[in-house]
PDB file of N, CA and C in Angstrom:
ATOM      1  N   UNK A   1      32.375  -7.325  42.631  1.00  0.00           N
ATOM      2  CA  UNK A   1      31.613  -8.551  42.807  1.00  0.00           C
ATOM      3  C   UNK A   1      30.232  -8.338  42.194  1.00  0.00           C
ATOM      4  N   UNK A   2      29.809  -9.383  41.275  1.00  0.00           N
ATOM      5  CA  UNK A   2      28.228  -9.448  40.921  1.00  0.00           C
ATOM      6  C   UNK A   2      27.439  -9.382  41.944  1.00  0.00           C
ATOM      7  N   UNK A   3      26.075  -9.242  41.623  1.00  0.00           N
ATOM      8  CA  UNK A   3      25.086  -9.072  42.345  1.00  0.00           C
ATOM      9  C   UNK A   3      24.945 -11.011  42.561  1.00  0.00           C
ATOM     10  N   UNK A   4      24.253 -10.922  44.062  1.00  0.00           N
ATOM     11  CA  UNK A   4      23.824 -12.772  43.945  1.00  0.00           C
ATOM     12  C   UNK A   4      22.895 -12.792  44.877  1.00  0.00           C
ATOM     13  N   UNK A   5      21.962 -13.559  44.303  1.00  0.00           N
ATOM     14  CA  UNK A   5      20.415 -14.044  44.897  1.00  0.00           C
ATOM     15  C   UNK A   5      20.429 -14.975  45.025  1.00  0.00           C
ATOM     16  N   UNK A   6      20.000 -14.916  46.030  1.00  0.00           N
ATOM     17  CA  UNK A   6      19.054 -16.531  47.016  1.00  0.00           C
ATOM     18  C   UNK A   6      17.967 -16.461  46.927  1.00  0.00           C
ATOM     19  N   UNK A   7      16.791 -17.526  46.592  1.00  0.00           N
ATOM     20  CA  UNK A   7      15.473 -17.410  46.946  1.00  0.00           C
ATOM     21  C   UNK A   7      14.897 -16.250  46.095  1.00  0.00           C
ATOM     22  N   UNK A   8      15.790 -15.874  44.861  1.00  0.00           N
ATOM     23  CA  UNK A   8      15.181 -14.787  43.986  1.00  0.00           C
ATOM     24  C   UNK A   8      15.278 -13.396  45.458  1.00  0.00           C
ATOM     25  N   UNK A   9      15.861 -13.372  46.001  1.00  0.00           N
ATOM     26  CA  UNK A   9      16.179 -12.289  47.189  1.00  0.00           C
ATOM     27  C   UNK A   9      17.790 -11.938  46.603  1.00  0.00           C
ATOM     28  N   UNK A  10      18.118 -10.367  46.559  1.00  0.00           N
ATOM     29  CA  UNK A  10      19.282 -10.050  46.484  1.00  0.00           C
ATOM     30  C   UNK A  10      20.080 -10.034  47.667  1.00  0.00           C
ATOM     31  N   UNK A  11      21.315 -10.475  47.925  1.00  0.00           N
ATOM     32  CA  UNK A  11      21.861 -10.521  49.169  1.00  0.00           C
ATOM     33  C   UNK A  11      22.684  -9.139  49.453  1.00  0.00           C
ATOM     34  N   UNK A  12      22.915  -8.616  50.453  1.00  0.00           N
ATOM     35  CA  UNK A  12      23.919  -7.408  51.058  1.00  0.00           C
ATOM     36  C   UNK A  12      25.275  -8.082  51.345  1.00  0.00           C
ATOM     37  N   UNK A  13      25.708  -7.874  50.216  1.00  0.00           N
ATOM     38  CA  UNK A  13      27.220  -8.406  50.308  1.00  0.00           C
ATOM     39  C   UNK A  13      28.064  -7.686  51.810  1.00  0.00           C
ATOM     40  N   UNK A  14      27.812  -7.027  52.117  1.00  0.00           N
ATOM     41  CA  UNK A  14      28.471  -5.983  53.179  1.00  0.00           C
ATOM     42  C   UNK A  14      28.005  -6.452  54.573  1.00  0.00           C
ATOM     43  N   UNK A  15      26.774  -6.861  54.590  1.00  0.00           N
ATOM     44  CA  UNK A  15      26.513  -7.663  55.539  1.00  0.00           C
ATOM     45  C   UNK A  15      26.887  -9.247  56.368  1.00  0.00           C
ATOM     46  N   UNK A  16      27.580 -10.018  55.163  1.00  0.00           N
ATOM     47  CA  UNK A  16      27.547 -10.762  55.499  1.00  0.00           C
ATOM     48  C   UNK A  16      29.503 -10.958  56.544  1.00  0.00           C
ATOM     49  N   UNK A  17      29.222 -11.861  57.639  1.00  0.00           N
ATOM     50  CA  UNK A  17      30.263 -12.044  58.097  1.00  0.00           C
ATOM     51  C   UNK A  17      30.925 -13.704  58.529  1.00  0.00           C
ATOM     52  N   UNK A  18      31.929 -13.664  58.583  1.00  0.00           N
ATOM     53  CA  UNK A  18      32.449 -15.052  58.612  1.00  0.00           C
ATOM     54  C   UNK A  18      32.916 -15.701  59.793  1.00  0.00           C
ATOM     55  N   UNK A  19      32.804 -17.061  60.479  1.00  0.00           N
ATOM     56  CA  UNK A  19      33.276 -17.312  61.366  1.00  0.00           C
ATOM     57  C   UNK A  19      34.226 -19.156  61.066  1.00  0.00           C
ATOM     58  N   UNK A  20      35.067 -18.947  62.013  1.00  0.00           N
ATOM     59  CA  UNK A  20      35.444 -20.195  61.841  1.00  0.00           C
ATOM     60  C   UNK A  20      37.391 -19.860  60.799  1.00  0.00           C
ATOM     61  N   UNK A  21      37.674 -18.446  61.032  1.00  0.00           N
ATOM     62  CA  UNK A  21      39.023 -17.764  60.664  1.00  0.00           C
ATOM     63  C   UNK A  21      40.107 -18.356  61.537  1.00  0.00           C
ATOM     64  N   UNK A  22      40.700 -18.913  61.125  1.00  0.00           N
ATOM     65  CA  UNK A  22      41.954 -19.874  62.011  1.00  0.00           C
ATOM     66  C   UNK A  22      43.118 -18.869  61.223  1.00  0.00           C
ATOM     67  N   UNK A  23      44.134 -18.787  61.758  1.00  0.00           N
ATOM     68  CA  UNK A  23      45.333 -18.132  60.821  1.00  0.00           C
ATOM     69  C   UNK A  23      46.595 -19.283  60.966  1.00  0.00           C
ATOM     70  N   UNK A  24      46.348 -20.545  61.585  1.00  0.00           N
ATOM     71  CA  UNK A  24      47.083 -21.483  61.490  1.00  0.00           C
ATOM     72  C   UNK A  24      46.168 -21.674  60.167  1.00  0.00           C
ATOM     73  N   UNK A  25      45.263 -22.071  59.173  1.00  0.00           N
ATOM     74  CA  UNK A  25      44.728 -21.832  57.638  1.00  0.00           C
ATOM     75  C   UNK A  25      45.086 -21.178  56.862  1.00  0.00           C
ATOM     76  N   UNK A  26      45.731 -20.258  56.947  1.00  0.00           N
ATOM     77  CA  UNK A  26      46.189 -19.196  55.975  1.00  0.00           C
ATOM     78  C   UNK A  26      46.759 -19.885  54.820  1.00  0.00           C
ATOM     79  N   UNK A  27      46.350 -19.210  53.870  1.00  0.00           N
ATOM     80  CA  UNK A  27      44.867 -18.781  52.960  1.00  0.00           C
ATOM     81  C   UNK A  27      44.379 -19.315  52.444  1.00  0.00           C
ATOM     82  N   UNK A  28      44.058 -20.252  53.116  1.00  0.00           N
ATOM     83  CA  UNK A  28      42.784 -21.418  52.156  1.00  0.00           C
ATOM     84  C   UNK A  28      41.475 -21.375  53.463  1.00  0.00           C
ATOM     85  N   UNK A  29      41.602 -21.435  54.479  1.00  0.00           N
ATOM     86  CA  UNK A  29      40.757 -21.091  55.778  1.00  0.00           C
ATOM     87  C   UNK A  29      39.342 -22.200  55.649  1.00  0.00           C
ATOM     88  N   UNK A  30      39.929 -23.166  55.434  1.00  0.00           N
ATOM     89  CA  UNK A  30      38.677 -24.429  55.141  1.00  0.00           C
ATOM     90  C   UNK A  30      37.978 -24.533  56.138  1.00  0.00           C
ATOM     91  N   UNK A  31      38.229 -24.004  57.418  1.00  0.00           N
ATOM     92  CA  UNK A  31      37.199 -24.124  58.020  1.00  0.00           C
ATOM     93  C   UNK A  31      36.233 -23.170  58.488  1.00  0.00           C
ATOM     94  N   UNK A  32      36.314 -21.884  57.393  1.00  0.00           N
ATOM     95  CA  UNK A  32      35.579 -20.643  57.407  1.00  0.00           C
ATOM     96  C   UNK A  32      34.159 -20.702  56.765  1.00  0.00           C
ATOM     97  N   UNK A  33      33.161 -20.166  57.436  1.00  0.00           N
ATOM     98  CA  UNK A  33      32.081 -20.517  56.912  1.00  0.00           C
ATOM     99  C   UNK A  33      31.116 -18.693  56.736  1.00  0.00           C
ATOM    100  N   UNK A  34      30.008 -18.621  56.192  1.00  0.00           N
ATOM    101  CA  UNK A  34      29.672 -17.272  56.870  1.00  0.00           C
ATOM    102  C   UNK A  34      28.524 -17.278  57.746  1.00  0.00           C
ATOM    103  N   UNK A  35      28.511 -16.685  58.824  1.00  0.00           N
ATOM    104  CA  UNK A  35      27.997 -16.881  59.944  1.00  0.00           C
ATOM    105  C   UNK A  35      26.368 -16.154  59.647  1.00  0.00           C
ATOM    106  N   UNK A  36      26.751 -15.140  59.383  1.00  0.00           N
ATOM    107  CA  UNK A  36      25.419 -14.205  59.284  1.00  0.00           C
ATOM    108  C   UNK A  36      25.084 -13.405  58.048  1.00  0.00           C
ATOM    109  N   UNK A  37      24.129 -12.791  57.607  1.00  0.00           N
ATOM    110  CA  UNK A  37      23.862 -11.930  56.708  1.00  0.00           C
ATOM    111  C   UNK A  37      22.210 -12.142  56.445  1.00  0.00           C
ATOM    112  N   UNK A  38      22.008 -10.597  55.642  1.00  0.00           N
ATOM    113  CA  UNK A  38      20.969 -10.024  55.554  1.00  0.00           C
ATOM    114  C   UNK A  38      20.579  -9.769  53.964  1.00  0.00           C
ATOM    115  N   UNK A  39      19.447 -10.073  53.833  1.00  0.00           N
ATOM    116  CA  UNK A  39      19.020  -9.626  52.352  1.00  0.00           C
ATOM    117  C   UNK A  39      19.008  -7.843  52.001  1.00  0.00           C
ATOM    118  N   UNK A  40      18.861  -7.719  50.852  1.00  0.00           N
ATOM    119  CA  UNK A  40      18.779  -6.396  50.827  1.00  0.00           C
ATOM    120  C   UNK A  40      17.760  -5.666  51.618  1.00  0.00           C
ATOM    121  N   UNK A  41      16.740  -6.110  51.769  1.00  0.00           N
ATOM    122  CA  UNK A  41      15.313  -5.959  51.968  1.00  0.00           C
ATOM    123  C   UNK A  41      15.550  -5.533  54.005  1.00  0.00           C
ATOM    124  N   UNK A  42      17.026  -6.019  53.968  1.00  0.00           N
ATOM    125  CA  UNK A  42      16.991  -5.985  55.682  1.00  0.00           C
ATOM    126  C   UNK A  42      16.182  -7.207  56.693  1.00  0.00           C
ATOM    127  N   UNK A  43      15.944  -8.643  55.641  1.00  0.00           N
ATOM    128  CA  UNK A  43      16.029  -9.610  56.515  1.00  0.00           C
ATOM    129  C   UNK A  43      16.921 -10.873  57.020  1.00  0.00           C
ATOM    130  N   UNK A  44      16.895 -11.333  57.838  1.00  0.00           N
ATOM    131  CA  UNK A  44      18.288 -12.112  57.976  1.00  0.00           C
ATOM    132  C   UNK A  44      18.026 -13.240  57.167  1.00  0.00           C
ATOM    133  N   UNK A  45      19.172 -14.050  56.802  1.00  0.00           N
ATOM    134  CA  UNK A  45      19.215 -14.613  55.861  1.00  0.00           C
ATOM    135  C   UNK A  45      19.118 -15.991  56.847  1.00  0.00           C
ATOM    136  N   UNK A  46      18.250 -17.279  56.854  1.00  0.00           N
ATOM    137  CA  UNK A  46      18.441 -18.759  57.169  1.00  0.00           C
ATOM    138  C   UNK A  46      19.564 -19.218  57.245  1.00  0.00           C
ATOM    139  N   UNK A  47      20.154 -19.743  57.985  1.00  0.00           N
ATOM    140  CA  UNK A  47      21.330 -20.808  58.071  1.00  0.00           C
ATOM    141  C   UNK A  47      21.366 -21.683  57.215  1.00  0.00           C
ATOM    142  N   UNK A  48      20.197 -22.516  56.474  1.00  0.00           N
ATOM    143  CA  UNK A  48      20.347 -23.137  55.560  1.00  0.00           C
ATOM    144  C   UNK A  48      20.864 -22.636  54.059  1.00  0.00           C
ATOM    145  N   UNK A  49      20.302 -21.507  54.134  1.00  0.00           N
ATOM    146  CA  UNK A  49      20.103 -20.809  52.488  1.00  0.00           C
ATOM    147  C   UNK A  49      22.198 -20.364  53.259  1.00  0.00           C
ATOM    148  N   UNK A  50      22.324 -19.689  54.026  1.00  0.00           N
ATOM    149  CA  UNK A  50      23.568 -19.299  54.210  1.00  0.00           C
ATOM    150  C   UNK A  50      24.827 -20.355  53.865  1.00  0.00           C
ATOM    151  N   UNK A  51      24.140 -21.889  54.457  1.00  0.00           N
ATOM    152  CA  UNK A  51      25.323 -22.881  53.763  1.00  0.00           C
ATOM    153  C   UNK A  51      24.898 -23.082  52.054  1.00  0.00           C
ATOM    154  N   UNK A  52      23.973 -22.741  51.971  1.00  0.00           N
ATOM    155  CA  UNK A  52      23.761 -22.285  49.947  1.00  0.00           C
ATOM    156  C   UNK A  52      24.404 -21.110  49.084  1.00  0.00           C
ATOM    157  N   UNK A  53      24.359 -20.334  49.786  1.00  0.00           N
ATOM    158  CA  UNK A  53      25.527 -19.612  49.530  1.00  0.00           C
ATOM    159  C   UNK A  53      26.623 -19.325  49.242  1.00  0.00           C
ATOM    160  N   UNK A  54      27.391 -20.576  50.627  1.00  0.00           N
ATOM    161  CA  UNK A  54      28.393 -20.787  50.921  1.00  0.00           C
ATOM    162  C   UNK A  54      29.017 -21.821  49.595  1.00  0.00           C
ATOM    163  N   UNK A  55      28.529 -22.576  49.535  1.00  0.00           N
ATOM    164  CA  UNK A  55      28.682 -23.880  48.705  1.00  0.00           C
ATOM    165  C   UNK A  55      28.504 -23.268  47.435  1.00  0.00           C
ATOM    166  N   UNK A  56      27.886 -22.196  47.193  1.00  0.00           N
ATOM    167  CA  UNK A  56      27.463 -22.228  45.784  1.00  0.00           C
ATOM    168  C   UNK A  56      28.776 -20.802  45.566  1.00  0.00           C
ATOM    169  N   UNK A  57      29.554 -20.205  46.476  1.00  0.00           N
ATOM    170  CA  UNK A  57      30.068 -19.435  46.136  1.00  0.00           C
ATOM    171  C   UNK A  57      31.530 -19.559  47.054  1.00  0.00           C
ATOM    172  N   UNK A  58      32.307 -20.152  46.984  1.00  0.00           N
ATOM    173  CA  UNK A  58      33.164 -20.560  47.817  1.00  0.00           C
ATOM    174  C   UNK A  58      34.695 -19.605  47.893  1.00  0.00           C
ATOM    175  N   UNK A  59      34.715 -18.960  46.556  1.00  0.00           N
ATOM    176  CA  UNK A  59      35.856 -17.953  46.725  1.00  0.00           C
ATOM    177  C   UNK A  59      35.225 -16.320  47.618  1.00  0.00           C
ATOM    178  N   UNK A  60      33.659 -16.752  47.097  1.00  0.00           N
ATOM    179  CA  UNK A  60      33.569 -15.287  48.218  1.00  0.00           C
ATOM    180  C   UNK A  60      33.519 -15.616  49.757  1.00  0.00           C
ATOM    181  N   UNK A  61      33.349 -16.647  50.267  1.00  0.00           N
ATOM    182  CA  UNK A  61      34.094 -17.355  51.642  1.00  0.00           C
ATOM    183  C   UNK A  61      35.412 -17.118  51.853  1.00  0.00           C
ATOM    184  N   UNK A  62      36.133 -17.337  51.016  1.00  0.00           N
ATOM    185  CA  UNK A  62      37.590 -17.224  50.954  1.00  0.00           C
ATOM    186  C   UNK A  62      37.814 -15.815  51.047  1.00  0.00           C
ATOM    187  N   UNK A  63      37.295 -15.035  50.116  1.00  0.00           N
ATOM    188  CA  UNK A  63      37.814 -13.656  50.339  1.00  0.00           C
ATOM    189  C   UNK A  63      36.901 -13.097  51.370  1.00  0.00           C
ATOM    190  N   UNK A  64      36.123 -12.800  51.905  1.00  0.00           N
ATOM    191  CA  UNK A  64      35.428 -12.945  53.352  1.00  0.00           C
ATOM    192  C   UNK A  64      36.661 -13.157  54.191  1.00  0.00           C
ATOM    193  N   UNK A  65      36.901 -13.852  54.720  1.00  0.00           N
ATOM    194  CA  UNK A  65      37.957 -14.793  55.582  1.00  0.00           C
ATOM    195  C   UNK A  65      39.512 -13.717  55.454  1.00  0.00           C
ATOM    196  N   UNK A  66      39.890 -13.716  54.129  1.00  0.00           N
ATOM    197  CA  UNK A  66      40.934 -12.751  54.090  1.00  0.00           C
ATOM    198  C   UNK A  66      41.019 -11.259  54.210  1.00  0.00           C
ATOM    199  N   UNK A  67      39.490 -11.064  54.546  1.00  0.00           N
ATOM    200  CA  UNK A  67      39.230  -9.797  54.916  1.00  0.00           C
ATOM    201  C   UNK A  67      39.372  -8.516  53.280  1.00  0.00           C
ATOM    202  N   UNK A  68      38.837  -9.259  52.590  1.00  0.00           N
ATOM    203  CA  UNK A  68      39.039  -8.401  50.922  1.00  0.00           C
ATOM    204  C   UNK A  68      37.385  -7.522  51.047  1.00  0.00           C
ATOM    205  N   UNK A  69      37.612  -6.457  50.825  1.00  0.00           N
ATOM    206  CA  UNK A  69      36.444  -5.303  50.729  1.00  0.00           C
ATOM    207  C   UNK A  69      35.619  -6.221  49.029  1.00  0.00           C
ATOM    208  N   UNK A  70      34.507  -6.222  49.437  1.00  0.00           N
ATOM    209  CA  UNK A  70      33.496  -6.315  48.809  1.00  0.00           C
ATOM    210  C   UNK A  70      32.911  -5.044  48.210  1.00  0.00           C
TER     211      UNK A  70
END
């Protein structure tokens, strides 16, 4: 996976985690979102910027959700 910034902030891909994993979804999990994560820098990342993320990167939601190593 590329590197990806928010806010010119690099994000900790390893950090981030997902909620909203139904396995009646399997494998499209539309209603998976990511719950939390941290910049590199070790600060938490906004809920807003997190649905920016989300939206702006939607297969790494998906693979999040399916549990694929980053």
């Amino acid at each position: 996976m590329t590197e990806i910034f928010i806010n010119n902030k690099l994000i900790d891909l390893n950090s981030l985690t997902v909620d909203g994993v139904n396995s009646y979804d399997y494998p499209d999990f539309t209603d998976a979102y990511i719950a939390t994560g941290y910049y590199e820098d070790g600060t938490s990342i906004e809920d807003s910027d997190l649905d920016s993320l989300a939206d702006m990167n939607p297969d790494l939601v998906n693979a999040l959700a399916n549990g694929v190593s980053l």
